[in-house]
Protein backbone atom coordinates (compact mmCIF):
# COMPACT_ATOMS: atom_id res chain seq x y z
CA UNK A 1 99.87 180.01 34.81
CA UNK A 2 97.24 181.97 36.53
CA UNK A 3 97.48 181.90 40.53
CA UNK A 4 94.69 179.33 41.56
CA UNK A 5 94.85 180.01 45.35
CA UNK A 6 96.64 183.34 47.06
CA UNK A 7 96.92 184.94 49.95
CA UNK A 8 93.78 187.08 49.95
CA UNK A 9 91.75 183.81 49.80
CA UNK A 10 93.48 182.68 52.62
CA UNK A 11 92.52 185.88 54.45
CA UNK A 12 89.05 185.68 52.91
CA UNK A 13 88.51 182.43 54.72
CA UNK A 14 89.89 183.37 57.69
CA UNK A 15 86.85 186.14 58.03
CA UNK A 16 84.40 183.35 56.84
CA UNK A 17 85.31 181.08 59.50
CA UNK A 18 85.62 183.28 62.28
CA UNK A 19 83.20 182.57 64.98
CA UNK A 20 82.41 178.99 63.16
CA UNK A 21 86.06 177.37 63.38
CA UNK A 22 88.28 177.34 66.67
CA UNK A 23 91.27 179.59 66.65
CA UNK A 24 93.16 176.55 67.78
CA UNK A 25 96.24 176.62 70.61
CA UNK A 26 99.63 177.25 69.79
CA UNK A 27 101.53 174.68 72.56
CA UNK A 28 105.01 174.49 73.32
CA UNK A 29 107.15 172.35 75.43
CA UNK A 30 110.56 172.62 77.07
CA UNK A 31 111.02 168.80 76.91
CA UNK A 32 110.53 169.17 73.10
CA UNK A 33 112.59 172.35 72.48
CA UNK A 34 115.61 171.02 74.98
CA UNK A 35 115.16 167.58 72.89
CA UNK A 36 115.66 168.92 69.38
CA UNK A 37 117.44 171.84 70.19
CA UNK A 38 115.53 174.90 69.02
CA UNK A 39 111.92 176.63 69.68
CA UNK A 40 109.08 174.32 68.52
CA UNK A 41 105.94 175.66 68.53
CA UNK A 42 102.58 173.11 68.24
CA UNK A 43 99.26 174.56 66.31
CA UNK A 44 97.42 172.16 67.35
CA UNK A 45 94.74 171.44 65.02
CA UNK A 46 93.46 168.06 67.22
CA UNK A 47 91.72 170.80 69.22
CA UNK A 48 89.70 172.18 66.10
CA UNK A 49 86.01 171.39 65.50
CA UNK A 50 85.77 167.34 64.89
CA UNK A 51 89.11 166.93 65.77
CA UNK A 52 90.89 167.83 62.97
CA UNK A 53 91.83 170.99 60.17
CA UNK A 54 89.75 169.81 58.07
CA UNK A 55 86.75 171.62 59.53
CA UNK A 56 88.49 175.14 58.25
CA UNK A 57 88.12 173.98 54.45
CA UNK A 58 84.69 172.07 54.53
CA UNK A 59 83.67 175.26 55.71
CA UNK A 60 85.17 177.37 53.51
CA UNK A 61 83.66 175.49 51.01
CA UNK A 62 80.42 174.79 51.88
CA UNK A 63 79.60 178.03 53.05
CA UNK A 64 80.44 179.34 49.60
CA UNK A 65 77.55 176.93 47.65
CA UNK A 66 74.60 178.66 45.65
CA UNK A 67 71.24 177.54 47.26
CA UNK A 68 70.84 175.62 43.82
CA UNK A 69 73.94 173.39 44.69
CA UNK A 70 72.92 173.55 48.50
CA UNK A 71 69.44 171.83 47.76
CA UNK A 72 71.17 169.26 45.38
CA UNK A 73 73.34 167.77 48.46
CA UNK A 74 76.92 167.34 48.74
CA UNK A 75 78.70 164.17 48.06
CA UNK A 76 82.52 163.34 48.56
CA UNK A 77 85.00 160.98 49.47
CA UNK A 78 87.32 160.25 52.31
CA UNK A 79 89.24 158.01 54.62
CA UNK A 80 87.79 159.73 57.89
CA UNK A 81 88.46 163.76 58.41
CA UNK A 82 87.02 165.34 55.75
CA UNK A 83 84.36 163.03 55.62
CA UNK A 84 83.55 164.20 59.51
CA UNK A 85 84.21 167.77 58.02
CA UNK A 86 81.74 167.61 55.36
CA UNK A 87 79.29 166.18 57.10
CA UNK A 88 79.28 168.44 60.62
CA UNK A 89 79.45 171.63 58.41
CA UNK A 90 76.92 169.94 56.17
CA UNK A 91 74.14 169.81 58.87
CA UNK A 92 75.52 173.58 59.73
CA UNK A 93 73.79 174.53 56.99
CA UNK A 94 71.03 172.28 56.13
CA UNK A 95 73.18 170.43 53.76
CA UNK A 96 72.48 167.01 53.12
CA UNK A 97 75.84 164.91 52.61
CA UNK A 98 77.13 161.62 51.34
CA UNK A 99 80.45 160.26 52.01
CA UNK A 100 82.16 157.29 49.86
CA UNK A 101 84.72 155.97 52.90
CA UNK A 102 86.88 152.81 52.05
CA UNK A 103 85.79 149.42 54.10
CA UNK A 104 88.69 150.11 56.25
CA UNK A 105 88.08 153.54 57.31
CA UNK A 106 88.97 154.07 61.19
CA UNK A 107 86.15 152.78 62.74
CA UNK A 108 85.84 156.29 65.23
CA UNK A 109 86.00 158.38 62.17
CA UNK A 110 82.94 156.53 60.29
CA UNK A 111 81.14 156.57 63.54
CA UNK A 112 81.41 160.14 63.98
CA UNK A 113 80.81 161.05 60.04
CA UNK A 114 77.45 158.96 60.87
CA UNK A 115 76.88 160.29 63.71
CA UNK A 116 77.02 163.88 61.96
CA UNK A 117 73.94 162.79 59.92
CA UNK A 118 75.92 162.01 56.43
CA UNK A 119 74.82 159.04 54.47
CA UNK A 120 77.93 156.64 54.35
CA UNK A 121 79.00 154.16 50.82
CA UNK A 122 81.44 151.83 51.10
CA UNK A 123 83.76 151.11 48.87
CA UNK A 124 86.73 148.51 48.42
CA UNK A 125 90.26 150.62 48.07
CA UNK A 126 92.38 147.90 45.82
CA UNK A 127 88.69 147.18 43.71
CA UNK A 128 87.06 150.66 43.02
CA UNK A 129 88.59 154.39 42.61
CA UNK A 130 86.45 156.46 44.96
CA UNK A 131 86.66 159.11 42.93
CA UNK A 132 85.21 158.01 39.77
CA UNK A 133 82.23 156.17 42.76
CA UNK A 134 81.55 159.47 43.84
CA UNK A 135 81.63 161.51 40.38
CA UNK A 136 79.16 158.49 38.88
CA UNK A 137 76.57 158.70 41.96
CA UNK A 138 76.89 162.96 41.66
CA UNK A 139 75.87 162.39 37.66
CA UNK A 140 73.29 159.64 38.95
CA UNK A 141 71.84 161.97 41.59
CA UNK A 142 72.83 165.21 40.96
CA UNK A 143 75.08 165.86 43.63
CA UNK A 144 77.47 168.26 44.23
CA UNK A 145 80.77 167.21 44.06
CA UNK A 146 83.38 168.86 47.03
CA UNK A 147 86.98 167.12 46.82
CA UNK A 148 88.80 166.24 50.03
CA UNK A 149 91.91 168.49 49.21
CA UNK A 150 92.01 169.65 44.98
CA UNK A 151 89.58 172.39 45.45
CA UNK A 152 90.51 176.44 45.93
CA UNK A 153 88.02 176.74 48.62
CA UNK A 154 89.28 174.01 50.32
CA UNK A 155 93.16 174.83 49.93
CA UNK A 156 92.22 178.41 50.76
CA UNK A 157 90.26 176.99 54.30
CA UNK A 158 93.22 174.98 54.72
CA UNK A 159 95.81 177.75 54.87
CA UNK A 160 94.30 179.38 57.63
CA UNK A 161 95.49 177.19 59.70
CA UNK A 162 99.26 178.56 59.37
CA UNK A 163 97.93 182.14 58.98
CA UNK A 164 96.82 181.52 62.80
CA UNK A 165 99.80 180.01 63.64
CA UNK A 166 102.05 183.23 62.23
CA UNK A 167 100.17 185.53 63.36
CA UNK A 168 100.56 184.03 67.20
CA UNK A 169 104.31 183.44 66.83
CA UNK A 170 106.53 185.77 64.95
CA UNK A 171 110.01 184.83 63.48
CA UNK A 172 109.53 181.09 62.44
CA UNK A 173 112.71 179.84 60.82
CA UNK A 174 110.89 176.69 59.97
CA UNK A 175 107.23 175.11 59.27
CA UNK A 176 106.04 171.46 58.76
CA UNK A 177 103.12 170.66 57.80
CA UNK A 178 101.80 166.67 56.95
CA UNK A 179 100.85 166.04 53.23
CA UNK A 180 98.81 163.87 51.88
CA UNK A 181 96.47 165.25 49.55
CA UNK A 182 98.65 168.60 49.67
CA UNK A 183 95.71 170.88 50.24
CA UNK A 184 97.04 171.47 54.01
CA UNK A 185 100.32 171.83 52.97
CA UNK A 186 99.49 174.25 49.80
CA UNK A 187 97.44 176.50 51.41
CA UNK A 188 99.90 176.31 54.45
CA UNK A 189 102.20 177.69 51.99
CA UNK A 190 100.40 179.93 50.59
CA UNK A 191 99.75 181.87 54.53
CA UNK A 192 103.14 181.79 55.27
CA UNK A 193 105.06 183.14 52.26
CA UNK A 194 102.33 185.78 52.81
CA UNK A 195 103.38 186.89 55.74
CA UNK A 196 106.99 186.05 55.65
CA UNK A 197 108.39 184.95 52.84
CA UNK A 198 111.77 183.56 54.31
CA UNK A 199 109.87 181.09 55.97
CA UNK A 200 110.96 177.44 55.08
CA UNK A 201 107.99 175.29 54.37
CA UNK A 202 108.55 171.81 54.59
CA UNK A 203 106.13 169.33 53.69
CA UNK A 204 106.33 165.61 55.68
CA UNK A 205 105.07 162.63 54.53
CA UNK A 206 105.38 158.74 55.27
CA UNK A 207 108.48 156.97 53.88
CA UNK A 208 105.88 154.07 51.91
CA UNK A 209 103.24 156.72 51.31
CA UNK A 210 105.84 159.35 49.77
CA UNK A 211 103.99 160.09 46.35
CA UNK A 212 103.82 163.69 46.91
CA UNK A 213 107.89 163.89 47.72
CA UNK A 214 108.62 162.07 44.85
CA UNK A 215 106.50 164.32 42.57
CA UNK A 216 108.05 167.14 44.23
CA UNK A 217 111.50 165.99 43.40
CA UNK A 218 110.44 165.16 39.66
CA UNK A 219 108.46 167.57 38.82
CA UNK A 220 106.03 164.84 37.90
CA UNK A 221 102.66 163.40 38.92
CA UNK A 222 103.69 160.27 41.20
CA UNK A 223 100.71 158.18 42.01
CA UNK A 224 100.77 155.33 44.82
CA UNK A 225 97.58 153.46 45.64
CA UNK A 226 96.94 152.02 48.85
CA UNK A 227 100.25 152.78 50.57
CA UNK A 228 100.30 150.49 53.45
CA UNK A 229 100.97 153.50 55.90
CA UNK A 230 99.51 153.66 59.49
CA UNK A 231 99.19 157.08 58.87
CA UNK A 232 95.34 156.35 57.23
CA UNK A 233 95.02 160.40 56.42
CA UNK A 234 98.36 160.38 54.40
CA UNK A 235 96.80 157.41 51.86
CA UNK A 236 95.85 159.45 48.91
CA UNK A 237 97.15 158.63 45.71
CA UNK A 238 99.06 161.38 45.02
CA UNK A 239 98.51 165.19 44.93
CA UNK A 240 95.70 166.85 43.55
CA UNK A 241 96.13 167.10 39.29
CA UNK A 242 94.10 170.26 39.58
CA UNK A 243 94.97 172.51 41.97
CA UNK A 244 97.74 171.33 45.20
CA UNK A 245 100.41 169.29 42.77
CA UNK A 246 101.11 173.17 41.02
CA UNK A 247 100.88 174.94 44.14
CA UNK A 248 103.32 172.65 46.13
CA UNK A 249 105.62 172.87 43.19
CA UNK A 250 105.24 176.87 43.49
CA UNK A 251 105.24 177.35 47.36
CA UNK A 252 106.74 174.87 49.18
CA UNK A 253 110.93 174.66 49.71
CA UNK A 254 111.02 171.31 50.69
CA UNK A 255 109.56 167.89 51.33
CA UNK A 256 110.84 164.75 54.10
CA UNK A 257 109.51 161.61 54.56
CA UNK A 258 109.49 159.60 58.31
CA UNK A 259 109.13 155.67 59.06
CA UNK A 260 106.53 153.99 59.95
CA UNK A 261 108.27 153.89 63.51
CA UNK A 262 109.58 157.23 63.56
CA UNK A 263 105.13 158.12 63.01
CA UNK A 264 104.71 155.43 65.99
CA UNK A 265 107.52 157.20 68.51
CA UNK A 266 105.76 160.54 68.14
CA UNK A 267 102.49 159.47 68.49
CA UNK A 268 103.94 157.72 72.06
CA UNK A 269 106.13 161.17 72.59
CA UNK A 270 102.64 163.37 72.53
CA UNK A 271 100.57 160.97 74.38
CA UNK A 272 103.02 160.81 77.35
CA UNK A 273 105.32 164.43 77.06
CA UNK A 274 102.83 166.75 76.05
CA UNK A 275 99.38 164.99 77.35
CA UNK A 276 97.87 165.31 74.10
CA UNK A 277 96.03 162.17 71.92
CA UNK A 278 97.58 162.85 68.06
CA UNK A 279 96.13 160.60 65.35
CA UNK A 280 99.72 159.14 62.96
CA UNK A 281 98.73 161.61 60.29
CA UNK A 282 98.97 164.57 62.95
CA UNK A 283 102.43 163.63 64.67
CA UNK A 284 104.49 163.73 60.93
CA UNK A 285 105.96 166.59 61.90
CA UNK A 286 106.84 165.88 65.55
CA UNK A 287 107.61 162.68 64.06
CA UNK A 288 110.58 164.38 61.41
CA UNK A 289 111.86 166.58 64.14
CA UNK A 290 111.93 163.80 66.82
CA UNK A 291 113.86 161.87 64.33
CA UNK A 292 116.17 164.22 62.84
CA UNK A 293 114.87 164.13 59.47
CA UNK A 294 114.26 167.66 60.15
CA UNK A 295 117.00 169.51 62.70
CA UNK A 296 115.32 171.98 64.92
CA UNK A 297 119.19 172.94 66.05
CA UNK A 298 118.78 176.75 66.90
CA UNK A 299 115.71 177.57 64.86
CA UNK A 300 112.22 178.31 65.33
CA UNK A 301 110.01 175.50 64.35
CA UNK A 302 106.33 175.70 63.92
CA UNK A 303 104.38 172.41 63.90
CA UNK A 304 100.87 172.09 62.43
CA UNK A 305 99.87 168.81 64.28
CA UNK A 306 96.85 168.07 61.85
CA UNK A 307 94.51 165.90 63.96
CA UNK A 308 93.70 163.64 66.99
CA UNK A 309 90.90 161.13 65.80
CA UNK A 310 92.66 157.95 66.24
CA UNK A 311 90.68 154.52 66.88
CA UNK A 312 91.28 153.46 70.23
CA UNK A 313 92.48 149.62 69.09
CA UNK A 314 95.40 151.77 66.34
CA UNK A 315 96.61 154.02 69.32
CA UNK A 316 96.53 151.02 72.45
CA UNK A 317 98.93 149.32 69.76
CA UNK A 318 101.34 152.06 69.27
CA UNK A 319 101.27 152.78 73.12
CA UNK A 320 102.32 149.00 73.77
CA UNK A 321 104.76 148.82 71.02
CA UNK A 322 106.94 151.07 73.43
CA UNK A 323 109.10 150.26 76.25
CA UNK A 324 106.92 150.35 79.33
CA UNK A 325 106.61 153.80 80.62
CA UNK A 326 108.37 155.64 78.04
CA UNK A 327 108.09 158.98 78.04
CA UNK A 328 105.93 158.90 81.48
């Protein structure tokens, strides 16, 4: 099979979003390190342009349109971040955008995709498939269609987030990187074997949300609709049938999955250790190291914590789930 995303796209959208995406900090923390035993490094990506990664491939994309598909409008569909994505980078460049977001979409995330100037449609998650909404309003009203994660651009926008992160810290023995869609995770990949190909990539997801592990393990598609995870980024159906389910096959070593609690305990573990507001989907793989499901025992970890737009009703829960004053 031909290569769909490589390395030189990677670097290709590293020199497109220079100047437009933040090169985002690389954190550390001796409480972490000492805790798990080994060198943990943070790229954190809740410091990145709306809050999340998925600025780097909505940009990548975008930027990429013909002024034919740039005058038709973009349309596509999401749970919160890329929808945010789409439509910032949208009004970049003059874009008009509409975003099909489930009823239930983090009420801070559809404020903000709003507030970006996209046109928002609802849609009910267990009654309609938002792709097939999305693909019949493009054919109505000749939009162009840009995927949350199954799209080279995207996957190749995605991946420079760990080409940062390698190029700031030499030597990882380890990365993790969240999955949902896979397009982080692929084009994660993708950078890192590029740069060092002993570099174990590990993908994380949810334990109920774990379609992508279980395709990984199979070798076959694995769908799961709706998975009742807190993590809201991580509720995809499964990987991308295009594009990320080949390329996770192809580049990634490994794939974990974390409880619901485990998700919860990092989420506390950032917001009081390391002062930093991480959305569920984010702290995955803070949440497998914190755990164990991952041992950091005397390696060199690198973390891509993915985002930090969490609704302020989703993270006061978490924060009084805990003990009083953990972590603090």
């Amino acid at each position: 099979m031909m290569e769909t995303v490589t390395f030189d796209d990677v670097r290709s959208a590293a020199r497109r979003l220079e100047g437009a995406a933040n090169r985002t900090p690389v954190m550390t923390s001796r409480t972490l390190s000492a805790r798990v035993g080994g060198d943990v490094f943070l790229k954190c990506e809740n410091y990145q342009r709306m809050g999340a990664f998925k600025f780097r491939g909505a940009y990548n994309a975008i930027s990429q349109l013909s002024d034919e598909q740039r005058e038709r409008g973009v349309i596509t569909y999401s749970s919160g971040n890329h929808a945010q994505a789409t439509a910032l980078v949208g009004g970049l460049f003059g874009v008009a955008t509409t975003i099909v977001m489930p009823v239930n979409a983090p009420r801070t995330k559809r404020a903000a995709t709003e507030g970006y100037g996209a046109t928002v449609i609802e849609y009910h998650p267990g009654e309609q498939d938002r792709r097939e909404l999305a693909e019949s309003l493009a054919a109505e009203r000749g939009y162009f269609v840009l995927p949350p994660y199954d799209h080279p651009h995207v996957i190749a926008g995605q991946g420079t987030t760990a080409l940062e992160l390698l190029e700031d810290v030499a030597d990882l023995d380890d990365l993790l990187v969240c999955c949902g869609g896979g397009g982080l995770l692929s084009g994660c990949a993708i950078a890192a074997k590029g740069i060092n190909p002993a570099v174990r990539v590990i993908g994380i997801e949810p334990e109920v949300a774990d379609d992508a592990t279980r395709s990984f393990r199979t070798g076959q598609l694995v769908t799961i609709h709706n998975p009742p995870t807190i993590a809201d980024g991580t509720r995809t159906p499964s990987l991308g049938e295009d594009y990320t389910f080949d390329l996770v096959l192809r580049h990634v070593d490994d794939m974990r999955t974390v409880s619901e609690a485990a998700i919860k305990a990092a989420v506390r573990f950032a917001f009081y250790r390391l002062k930093m507001v991480v959305e569920p989907s984010g702290a995955l793989g803070l949440a497998a190291l914190l755990s164990g499901v991952v041992s950091g025992a005397g390696r060199r970890v690198g973390v891509v914590v993915s985002g930090g737009n969490i609704d302020a009703d989703v993270m006061t829960m978490i924060l009084n789930e805990a003990e009083t004053g953990e972590g603090a």
